[in-house]
Protein backbone atom coordinates (compact mmCIF):
# COMPACT_ATOMS: atom_id res chain seq x y z
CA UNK A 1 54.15 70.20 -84.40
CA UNK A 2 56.73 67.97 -84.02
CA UNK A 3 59.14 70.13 -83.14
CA UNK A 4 57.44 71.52 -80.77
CA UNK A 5 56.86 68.29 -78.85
CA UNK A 6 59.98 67.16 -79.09
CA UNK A 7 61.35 70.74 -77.43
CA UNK A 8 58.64 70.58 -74.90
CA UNK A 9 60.41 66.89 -74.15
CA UNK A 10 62.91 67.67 -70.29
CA UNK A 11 66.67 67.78 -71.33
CA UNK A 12 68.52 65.17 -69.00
CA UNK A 13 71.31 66.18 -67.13
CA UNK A 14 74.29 64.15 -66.41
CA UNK A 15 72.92 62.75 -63.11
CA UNK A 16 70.16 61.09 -64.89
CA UNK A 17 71.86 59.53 -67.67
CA UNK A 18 74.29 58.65 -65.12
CA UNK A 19 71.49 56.67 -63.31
CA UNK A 20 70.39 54.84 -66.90
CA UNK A 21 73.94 53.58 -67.20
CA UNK A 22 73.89 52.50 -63.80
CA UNK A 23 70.45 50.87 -64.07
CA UNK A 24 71.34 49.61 -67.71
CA UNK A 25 75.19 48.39 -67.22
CA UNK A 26 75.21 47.13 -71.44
CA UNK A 27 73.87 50.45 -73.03
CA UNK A 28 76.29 51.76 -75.61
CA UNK A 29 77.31 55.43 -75.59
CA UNK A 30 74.99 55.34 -79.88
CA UNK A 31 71.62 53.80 -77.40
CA UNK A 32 72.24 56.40 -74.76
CA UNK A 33 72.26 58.75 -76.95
CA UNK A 34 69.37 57.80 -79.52
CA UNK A 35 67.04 57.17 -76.09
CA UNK A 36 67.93 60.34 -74.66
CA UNK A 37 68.74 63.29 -77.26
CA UNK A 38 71.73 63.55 -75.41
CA UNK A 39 74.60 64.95 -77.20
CA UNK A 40 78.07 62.94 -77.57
CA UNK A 41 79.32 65.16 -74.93
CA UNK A 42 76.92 64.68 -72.86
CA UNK A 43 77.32 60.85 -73.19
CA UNK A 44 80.94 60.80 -72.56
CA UNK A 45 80.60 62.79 -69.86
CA UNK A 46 78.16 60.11 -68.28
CA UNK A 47 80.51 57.40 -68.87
CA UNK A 48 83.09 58.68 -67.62
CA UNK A 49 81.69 59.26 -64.27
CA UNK A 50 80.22 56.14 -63.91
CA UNK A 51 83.72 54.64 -65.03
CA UNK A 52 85.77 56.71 -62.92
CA UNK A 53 84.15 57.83 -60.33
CA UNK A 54 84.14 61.75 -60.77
């Protein structure tokens, strides 16, 4: 059951955990990824936009 809940759960895509970072300047890439099931990836890939710019 809880499996199933947690793959009914939206996947984020890199706009939106773009926006968190933005909205939470003093997450750490471990909380971004522990709130949002994102992968390490993922979480780099969000950084380095907001970061750089791309």
């Amino acid at each position: 059951m809880i499996d199933q809940l947690h793959n009914y759960k939206p996947k984020l895509d890199i706009t939106d955990l773009v926006m968190l970072i933005r909205n939470n300047p003093t997450i750490t890439q471990q909380q971004l990824i522990s709130q949002t099931n994102s992968t390490l990836v993922e979480a780099r890939k969000a950084f380095d936009v907001v970061e750089w710019g791309e």
